[in-house]
N, C-alpha and C. Protein backbone atom coordinates (compact mmCIF):
# COMPACT_ATOMS: atom_id res chain seq x y z
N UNK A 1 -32.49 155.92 144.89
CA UNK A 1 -31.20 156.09 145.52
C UNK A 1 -31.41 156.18 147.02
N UNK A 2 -30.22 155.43 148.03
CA UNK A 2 -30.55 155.56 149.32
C UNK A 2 -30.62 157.04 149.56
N UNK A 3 -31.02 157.12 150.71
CA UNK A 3 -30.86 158.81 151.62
C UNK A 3 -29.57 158.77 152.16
N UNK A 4 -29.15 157.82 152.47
CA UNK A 4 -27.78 157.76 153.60
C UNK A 4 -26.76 158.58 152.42
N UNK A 5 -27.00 158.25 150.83
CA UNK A 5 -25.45 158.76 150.18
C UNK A 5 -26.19 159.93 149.60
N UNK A 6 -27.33 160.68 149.30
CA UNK A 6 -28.13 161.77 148.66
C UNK A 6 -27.60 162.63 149.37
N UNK A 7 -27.93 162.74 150.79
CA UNK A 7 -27.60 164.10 151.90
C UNK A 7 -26.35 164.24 151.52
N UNK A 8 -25.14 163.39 152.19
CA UNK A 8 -23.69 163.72 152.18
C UNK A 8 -23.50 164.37 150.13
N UNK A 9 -23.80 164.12 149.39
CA UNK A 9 -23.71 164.38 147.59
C UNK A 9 -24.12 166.01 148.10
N UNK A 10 -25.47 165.88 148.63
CA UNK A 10 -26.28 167.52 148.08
C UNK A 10 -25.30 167.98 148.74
N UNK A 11 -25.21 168.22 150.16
CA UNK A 11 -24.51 168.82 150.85
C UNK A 11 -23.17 169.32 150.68
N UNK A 12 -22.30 168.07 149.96
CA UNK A 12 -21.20 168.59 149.60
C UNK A 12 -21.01 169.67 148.15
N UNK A 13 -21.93 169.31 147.55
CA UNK A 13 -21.92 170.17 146.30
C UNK A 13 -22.22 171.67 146.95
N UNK A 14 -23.73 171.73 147.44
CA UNK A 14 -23.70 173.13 148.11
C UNK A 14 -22.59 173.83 149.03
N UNK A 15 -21.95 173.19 149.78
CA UNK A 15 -20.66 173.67 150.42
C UNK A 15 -19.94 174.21 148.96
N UNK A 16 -19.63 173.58 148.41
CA UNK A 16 -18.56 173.46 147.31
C UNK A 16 -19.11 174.75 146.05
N UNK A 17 -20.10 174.55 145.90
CA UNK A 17 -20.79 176.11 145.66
C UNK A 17 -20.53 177.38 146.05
N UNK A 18 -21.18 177.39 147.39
CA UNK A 18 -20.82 178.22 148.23
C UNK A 18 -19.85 178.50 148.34
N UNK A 19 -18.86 177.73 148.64
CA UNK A 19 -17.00 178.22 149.04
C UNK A 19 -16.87 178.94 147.79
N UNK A 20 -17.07 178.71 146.18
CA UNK A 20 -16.50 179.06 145.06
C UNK A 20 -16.88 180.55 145.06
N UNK A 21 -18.04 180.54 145.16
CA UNK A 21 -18.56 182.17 144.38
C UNK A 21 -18.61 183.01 145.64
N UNK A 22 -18.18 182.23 146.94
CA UNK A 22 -18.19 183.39 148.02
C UNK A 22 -16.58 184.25 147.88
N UNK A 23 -15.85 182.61 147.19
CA UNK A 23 -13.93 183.11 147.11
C UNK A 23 -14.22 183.87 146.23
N UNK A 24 -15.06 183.58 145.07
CA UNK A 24 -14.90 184.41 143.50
C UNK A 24 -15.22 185.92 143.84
N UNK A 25 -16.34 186.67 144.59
CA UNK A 25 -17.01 187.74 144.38
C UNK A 25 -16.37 188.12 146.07
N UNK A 26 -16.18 187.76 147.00
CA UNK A 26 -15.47 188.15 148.01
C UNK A 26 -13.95 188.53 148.12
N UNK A 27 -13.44 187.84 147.06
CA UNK A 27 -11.76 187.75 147.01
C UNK A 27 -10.92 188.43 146.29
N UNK A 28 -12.24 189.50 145.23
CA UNK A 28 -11.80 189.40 143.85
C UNK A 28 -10.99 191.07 143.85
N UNK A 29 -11.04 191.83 144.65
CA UNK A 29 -10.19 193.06 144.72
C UNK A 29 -9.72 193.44 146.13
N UNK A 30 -8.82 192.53 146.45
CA UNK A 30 -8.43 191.81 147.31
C UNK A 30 -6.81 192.83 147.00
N UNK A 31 -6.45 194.18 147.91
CA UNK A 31 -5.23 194.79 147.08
C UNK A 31 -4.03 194.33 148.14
N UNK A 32 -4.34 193.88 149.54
CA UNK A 32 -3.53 193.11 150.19
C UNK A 32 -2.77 192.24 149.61
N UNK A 33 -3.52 190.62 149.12
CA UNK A 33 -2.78 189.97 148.42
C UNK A 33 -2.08 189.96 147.74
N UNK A 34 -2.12 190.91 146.83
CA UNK A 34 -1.61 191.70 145.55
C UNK A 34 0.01 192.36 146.21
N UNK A 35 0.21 192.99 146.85
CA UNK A 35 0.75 193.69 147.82
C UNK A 35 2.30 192.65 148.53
N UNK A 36 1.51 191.66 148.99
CA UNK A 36 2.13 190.39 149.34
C UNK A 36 2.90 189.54 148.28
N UNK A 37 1.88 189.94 147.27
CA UNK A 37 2.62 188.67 146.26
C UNK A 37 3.85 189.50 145.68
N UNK A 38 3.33 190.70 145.64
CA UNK A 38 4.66 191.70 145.16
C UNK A 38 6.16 191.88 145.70
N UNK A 39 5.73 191.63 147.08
CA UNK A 39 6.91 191.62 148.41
C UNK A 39 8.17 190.19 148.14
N UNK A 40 6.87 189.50 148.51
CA UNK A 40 7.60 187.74 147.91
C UNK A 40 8.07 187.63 146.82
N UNK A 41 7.72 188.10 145.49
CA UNK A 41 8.61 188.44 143.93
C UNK A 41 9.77 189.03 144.01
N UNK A 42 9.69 190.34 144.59
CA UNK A 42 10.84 190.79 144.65
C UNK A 42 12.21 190.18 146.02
N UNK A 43 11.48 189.81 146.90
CA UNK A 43 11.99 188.69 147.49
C UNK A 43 13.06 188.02 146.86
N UNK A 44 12.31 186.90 146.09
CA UNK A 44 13.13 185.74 145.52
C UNK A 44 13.84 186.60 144.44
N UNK A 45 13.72 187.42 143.46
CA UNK A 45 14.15 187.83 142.70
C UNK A 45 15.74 188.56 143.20
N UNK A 46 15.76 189.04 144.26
CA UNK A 46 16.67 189.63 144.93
C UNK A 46 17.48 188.25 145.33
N UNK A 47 17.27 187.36 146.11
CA UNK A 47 17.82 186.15 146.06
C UNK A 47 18.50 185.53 145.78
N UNK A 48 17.66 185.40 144.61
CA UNK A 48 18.15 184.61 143.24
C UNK A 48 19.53 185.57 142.78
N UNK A 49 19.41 186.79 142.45
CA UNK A 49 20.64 187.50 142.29
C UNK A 49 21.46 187.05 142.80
N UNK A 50 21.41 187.27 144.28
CA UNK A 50 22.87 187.00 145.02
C UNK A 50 23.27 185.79 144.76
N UNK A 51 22.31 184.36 145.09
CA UNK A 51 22.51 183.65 144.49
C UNK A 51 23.92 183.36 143.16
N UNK A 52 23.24 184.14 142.09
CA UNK A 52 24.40 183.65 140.93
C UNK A 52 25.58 184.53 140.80
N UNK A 53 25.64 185.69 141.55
CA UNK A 53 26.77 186.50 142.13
C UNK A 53 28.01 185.87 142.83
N UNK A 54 27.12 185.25 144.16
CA UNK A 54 27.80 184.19 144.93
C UNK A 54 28.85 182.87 144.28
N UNK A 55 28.02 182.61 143.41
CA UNK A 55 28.77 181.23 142.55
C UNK A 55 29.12 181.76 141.65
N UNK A 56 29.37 182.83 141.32
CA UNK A 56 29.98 183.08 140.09
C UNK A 56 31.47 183.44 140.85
N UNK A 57 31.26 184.01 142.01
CA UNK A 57 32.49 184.47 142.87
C UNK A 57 33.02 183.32 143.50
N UNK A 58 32.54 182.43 144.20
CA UNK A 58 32.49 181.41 144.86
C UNK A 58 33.50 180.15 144.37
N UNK A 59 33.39 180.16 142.91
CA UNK A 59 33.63 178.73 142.36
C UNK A 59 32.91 177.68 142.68
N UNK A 60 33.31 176.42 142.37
CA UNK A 60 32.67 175.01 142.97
C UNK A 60 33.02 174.71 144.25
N UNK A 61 31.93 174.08 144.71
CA UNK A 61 32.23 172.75 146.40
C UNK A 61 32.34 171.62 145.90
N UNK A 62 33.22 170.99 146.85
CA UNK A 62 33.93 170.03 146.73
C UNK A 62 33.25 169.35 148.29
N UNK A 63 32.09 168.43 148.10
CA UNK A 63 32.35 167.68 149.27
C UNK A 63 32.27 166.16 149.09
N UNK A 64 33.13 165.96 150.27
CA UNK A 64 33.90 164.58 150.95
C UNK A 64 33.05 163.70 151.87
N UNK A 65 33.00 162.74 151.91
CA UNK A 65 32.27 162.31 152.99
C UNK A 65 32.18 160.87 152.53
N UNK A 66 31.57 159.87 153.37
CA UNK A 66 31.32 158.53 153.36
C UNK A 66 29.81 158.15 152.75
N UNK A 67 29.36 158.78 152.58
CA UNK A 67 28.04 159.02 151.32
C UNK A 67 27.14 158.26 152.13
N UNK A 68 27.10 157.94 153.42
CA UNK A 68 26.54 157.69 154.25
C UNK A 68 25.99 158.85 155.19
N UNK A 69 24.30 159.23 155.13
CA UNK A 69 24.13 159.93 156.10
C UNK A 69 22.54 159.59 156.78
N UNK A 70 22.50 159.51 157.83
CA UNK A 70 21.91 159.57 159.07
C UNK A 70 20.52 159.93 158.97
N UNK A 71 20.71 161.43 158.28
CA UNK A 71 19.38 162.23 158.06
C UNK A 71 19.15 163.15 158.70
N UNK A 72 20.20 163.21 159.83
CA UNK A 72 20.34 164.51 161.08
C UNK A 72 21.19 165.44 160.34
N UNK A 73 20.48 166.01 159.93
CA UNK A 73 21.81 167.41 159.42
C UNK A 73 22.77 166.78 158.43
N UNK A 74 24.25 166.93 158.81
CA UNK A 74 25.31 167.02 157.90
C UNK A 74 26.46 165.82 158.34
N UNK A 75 25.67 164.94 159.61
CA UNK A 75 26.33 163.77 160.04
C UNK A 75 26.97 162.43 159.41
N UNK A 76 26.77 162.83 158.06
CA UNK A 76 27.04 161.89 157.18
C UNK A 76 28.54 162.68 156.53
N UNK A 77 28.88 163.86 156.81
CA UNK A 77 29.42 164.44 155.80
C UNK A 77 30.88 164.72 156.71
N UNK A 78 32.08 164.27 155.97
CA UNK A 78 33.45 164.60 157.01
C UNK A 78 34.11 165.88 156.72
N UNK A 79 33.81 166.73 155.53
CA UNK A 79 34.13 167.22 154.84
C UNK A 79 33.95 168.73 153.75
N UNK A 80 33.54 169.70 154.07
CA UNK A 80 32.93 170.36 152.99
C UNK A 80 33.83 171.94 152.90
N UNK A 81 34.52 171.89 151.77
CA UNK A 81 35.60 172.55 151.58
C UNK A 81 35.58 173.69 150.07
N UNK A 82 35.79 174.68 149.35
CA UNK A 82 35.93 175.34 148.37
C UNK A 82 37.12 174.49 147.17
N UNK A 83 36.91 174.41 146.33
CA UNK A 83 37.55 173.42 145.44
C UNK A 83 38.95 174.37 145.46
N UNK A 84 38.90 175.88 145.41
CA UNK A 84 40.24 176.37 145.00
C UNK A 84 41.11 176.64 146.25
N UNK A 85 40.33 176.08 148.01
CA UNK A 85 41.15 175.80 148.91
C UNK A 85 41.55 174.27 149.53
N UNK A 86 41.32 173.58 148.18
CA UNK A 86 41.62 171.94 148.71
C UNK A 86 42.90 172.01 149.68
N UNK A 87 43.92 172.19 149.43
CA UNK A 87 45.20 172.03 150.05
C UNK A 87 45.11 172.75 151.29
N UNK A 88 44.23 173.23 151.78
CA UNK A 88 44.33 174.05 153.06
C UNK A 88 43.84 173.17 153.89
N UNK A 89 42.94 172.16 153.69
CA UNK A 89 41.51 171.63 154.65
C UNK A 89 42.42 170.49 154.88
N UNK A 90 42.15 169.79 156.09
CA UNK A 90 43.04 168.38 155.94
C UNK A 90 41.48 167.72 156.30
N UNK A 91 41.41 166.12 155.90
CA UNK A 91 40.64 164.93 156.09
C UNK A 91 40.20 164.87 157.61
N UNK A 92 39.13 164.83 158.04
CA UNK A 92 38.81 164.43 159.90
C UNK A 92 38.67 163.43 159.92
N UNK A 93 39.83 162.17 159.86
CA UNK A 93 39.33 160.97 160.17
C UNK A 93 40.40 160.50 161.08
């Protein structure tokens, strides 16, 4: 086998070694992370609540528009209204 592709093989395996069992036995009571991941759970979990609170209160959207958009934001859109205040909103065209 050449040398030119042996070095880059060994080398990467030993890196790849190394990174594993330094993450495995360095990482492994780690109570920060733990801590974090707990924060972010209850996070989304809280969220998510309001979330289906919101739409349960909310009703449906109703949006209008030329189904054409840009990709800048909401420049495609003429329109975005609560379905049970249709009659309030008038058309921007």
């Amino acid at each position: 086998m050449d040398m030119y592709l042996l070095i880059p093989i060994l080398v990467g395996l030993i890196c790849g070694l190394l990174g594993y069992f330094l993450g495995k036995f360095l990482g492994e009571n780690n109570p920060s992370n733990t801590s974090v991941v707990d924060v972010y759970k209850n996070r989304i979990s809280k969220l998510e609540a309001d979330l289906t609170a919101h739409k349960s209160s909310n009703g449906s959207f109703v949006v209008s528009g030329n189904g054409i958009s840009s990709g800048a934001g909401n420049s495609g859109v003429r329109s975005v209204m609560m379905a049970k205040d249709r009659d309030l909103v008038h058309d921007f065209n």
